[in-house]
Protein backbone atom coordinates (compact mmCIF):
# COMPACT_ATOMS: atom_id res chain seq x y z
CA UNK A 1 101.13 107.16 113.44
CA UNK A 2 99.45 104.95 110.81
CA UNK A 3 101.65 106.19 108.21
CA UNK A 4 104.86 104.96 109.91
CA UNK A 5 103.13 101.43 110.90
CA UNK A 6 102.04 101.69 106.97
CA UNK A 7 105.91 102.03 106.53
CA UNK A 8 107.40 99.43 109.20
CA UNK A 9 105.08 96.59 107.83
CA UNK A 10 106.14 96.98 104.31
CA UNK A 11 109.75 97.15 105.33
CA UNK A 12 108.72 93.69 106.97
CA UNK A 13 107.58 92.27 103.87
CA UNK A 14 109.82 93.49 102.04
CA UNK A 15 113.05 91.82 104.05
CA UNK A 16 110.86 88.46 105.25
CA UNK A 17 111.19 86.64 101.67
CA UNK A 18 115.10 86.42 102.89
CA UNK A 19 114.69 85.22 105.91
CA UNK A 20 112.23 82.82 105.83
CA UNK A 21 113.25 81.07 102.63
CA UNK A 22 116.32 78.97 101.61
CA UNK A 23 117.59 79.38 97.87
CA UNK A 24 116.95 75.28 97.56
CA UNK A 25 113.17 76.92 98.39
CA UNK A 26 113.15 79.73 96.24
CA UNK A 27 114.32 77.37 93.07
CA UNK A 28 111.30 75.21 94.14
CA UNK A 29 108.90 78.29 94.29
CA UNK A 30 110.46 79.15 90.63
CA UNK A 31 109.12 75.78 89.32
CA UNK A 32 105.01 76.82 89.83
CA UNK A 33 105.15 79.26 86.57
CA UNK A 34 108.30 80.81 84.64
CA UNK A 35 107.46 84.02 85.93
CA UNK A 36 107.75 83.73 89.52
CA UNK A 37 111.12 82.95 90.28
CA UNK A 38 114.31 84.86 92.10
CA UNK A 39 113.18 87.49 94.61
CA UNK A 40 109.68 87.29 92.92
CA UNK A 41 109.42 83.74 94.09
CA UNK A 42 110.25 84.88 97.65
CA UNK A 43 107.61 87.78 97.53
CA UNK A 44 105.05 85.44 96.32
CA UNK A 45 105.73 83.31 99.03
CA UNK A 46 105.56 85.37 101.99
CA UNK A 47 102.55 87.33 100.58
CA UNK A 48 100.88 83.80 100.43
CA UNK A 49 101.17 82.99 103.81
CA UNK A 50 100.51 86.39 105.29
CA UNK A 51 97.34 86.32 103.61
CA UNK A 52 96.71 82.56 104.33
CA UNK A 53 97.57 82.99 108.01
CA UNK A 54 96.27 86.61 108.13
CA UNK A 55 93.52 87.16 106.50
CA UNK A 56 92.56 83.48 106.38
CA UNK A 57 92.32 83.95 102.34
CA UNK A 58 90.38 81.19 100.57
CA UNK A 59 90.29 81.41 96.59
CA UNK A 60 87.76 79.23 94.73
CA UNK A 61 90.74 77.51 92.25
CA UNK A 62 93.45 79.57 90.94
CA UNK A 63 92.61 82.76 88.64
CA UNK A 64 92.09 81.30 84.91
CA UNK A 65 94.68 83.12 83.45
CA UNK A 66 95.90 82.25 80.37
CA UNK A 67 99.76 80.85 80.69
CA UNK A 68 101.74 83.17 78.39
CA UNK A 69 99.86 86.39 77.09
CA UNK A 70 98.55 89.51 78.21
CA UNK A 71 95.05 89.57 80.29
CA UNK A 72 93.14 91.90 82.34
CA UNK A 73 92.13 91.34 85.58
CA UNK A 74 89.01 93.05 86.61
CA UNK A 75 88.34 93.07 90.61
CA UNK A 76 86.09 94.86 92.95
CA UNK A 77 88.27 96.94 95.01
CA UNK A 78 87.72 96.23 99.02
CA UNK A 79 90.53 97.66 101.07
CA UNK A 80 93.84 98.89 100.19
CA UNK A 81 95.17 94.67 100.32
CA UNK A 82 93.75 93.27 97.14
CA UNK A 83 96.66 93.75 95.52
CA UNK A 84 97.88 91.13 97.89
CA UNK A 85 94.61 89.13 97.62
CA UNK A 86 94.63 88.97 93.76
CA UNK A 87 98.65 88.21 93.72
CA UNK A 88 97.94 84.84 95.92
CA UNK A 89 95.11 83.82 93.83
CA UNK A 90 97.11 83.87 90.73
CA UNK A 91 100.33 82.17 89.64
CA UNK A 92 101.56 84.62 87.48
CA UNK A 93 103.05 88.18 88.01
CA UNK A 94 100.66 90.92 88.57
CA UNK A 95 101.32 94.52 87.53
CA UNK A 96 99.09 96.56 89.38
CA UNK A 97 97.97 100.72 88.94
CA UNK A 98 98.51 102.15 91.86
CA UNK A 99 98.35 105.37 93.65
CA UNK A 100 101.99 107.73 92.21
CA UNK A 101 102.02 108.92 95.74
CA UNK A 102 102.60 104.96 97.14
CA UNK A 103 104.49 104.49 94.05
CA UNK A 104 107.19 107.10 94.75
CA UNK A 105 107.54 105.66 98.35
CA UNK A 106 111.46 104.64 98.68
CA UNK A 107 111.07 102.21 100.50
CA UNK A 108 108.80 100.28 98.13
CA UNK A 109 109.68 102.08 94.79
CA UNK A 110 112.30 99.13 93.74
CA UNK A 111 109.93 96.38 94.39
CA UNK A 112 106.71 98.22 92.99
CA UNK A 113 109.39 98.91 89.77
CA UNK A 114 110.21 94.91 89.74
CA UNK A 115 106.90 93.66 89.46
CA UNK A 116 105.62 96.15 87.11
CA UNK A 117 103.86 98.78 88.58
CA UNK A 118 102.29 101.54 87.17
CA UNK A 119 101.98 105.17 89.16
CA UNK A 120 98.62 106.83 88.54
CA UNK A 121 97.28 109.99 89.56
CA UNK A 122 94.38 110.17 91.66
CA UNK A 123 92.23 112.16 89.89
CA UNK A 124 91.55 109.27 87.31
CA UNK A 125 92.85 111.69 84.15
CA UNK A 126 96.15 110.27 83.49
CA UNK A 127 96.45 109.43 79.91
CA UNK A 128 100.63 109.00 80.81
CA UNK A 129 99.56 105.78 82.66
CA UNK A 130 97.31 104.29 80.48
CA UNK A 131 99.59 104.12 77.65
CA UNK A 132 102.28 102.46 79.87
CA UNK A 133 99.14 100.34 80.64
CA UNK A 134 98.40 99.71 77.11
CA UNK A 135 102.28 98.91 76.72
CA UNK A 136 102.02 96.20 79.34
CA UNK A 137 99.74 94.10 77.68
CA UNK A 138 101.11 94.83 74.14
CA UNK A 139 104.28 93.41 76.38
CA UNK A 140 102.43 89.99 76.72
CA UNK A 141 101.43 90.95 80.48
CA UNK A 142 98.74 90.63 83.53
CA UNK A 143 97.10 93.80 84.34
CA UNK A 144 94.91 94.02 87.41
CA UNK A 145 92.48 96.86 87.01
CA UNK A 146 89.70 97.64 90.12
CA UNK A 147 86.79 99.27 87.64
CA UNK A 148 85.35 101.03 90.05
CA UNK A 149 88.59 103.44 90.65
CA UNK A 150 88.91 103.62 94.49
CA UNK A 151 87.93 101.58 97.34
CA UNK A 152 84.77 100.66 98.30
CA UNK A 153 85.15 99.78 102.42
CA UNK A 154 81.97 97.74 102.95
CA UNK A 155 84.24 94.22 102.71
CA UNK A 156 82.74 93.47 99.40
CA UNK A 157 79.10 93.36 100.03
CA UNK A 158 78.01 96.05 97.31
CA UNK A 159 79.62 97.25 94.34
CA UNK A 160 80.39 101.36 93.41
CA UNK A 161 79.46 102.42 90.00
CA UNK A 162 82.03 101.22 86.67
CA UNK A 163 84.63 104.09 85.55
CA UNK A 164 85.37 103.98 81.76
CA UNK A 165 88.73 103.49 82.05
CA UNK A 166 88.76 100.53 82.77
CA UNK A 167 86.49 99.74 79.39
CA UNK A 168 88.64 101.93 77.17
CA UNK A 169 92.06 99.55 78.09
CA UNK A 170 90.51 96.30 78.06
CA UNK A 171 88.63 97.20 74.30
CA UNK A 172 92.08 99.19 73.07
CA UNK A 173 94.31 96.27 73.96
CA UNK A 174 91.98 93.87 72.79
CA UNK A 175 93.50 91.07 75.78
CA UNK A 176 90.87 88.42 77.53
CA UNK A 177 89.50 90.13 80.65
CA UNK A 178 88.71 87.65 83.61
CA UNK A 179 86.74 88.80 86.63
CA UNK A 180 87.20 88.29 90.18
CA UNK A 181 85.44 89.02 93.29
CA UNK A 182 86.73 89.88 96.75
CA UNK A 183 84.99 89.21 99.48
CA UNK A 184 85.41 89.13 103.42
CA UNK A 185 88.45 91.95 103.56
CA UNK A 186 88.97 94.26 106.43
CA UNK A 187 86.13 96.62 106.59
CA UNK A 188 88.37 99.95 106.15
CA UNK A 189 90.04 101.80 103.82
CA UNK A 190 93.59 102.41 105.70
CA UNK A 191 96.17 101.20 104.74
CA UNK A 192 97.77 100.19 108.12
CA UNK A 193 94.18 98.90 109.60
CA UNK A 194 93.56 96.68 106.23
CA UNK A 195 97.45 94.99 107.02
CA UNK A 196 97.03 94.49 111.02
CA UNK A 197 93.01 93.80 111.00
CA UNK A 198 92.23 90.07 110.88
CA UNK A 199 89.69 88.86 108.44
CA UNK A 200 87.97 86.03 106.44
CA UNK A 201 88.81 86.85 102.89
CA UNK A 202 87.59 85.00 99.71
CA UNK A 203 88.69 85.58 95.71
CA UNK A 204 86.16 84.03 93.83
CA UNK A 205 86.84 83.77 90.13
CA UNK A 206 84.57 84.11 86.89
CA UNK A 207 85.07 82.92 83.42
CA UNK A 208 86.36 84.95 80.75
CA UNK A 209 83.87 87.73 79.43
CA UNK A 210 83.02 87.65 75.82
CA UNK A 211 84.31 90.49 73.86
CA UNK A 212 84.24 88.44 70.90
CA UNK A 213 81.51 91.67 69.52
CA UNK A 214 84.00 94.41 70.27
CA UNK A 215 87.51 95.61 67.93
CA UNK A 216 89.98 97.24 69.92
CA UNK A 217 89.27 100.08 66.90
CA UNK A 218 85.99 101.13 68.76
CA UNK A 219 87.69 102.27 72.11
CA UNK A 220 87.09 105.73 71.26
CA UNK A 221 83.12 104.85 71.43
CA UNK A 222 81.39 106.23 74.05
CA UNK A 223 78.67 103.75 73.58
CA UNK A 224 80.41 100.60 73.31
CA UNK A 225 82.29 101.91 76.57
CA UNK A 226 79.28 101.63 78.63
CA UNK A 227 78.45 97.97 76.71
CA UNK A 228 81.91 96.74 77.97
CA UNK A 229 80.99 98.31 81.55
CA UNK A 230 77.89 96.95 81.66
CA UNK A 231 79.26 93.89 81.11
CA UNK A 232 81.96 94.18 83.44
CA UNK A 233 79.06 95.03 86.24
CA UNK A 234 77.31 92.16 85.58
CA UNK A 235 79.93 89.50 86.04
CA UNK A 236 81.11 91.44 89.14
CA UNK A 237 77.53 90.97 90.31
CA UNK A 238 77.17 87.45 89.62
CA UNK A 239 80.25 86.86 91.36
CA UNK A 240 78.86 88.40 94.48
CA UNK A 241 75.94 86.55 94.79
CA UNK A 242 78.12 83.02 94.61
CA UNK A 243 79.91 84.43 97.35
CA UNK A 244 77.32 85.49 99.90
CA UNK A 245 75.76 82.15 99.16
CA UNK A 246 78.61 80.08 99.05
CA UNK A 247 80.32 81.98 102.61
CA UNK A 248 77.98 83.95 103.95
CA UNK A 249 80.23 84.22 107.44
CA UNK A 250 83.11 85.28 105.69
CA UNK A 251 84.66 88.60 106.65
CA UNK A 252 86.25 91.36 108.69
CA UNK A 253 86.75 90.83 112.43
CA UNK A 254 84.90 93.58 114.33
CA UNK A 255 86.06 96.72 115.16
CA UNK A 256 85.91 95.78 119.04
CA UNK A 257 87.94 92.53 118.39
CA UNK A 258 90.47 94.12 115.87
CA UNK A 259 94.08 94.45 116.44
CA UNK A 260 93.99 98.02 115.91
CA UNK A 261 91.28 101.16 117.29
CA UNK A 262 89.33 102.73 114.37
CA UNK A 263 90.61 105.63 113.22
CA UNK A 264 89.72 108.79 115.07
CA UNK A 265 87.54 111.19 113.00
């Protein structure tokens, strides 16, 4: 049952940009930042105000992304929406890595292909995807990456352990990696209970972590891997302690109060 609601909501989303905005609005939407314009301006929209409305999604300023120019994103990973939390935050287009199996979904294959997508197998060894990573930035792109290579439910209040891979394409492509912090999401991993289940979400921003020590040439150290993922870790962490001080009531609704039972099992 989830799976179709999974399906029915994106459908939503996907046809809502037409009919809740005029071209005159779209245009309008277009002027914020070159790349958001056409259907990507009415995307943008409607994924701001479901996750305004929603989710009741406050973001500390917008993401300090440089204007033109590749970057890397580097996010805790929450629920299965923080693709949708990060794209609202930021006013520029977000390519994010995300699961082939979603990917290859036909009813959101043309959009995932629009923005920029990139299919990844689960089992974190897919060296196809991180060249067409790698090919992104060299493309002058953003590039969301979640470090810690699956979801963590617990609404952002502790961080799982840094993958490498994450390291090995911010070094290689030598771009500016900015953190962020989510905090407040639905407290569940599903992909139909993290769209229907109300919550109080926050993106908190960092500024951008020195690699001013590192050459893209030493992304096949092992070493200065765990350097770049210890940093990584620590502005994550520093970002999570502004946010429990700064909105310590922020989060999921409960389970009892949600808009949807827990899963059974």
């Amino acid at each position: 049952m989830n799976s179709w609601v999974s399906l029915a909501l994106t459908a939503l989303l996907l046809a809502l940009p037409r009919v809740l905005m005029t071209r005159g609005e779209a245009d309008a939407a277009a002027r914020i930042k070159p790349e958001i314009h056409g259907d990507l301006a009415f995307y943008w929209w409607v994924i701001r105000f479901y996750t305004w409305f929603w989710h009741r999604l406050q973001h500390v300023g917008w993401a300090p992304l440089p204007e033109t120019g590749p970057a890397v994103l580097i996010s805790n990973h929450t629920c299965c929406i923080d693709h949708l939390l990060l794209q609202s935050s930021c006013r520029r287009v977000l390519g994010f890595m995300i699961a082939r199996e979603f990917f290859e979904l036909p009813i959101v294959h043309a959009f995932c292909v629009r923005v920029g997508c990139i299919p990844v197998n689960r089992d974190g060894r897919d060296l196809q995807a991180i060249r067409v990573a790698l090919r992104a930035l060299d493309e002058g792109k953003v590039l969301p990456i979640f470090p810690e290579g699956k979801v963590t439910a617990n609404s952002g209040r502790t961080l799982g352990p840094m993958l490498p891979g994450a390291a090995f394409i911010a070094v290689r492509s030598g771009a500016p990696v900015i953190p962020a912090y989510i905090y407040g999401s639905p407290l569940t991993d599903d992909i139909a209970q993290s769209l229907l289940w109300r919550s109080r979400a926050r993106v908190r921003f960092g500024p951008p972590i020195d690699m001013s020590d590192i050459k893209p040439s030493q992304a096949g150290d092992k070493n200065v891997l765990a350097r770049v993922s210890d940093r990584f870790e620590r502005a994550l962490l520093e970002l999570q302690a502004q946010c429990l001080e700064a909105d310590p009531e922020a989060g999921p609704e409960t389970v009892e109060t949600s808009t949807m039972p827990a899963r059974a099992g």
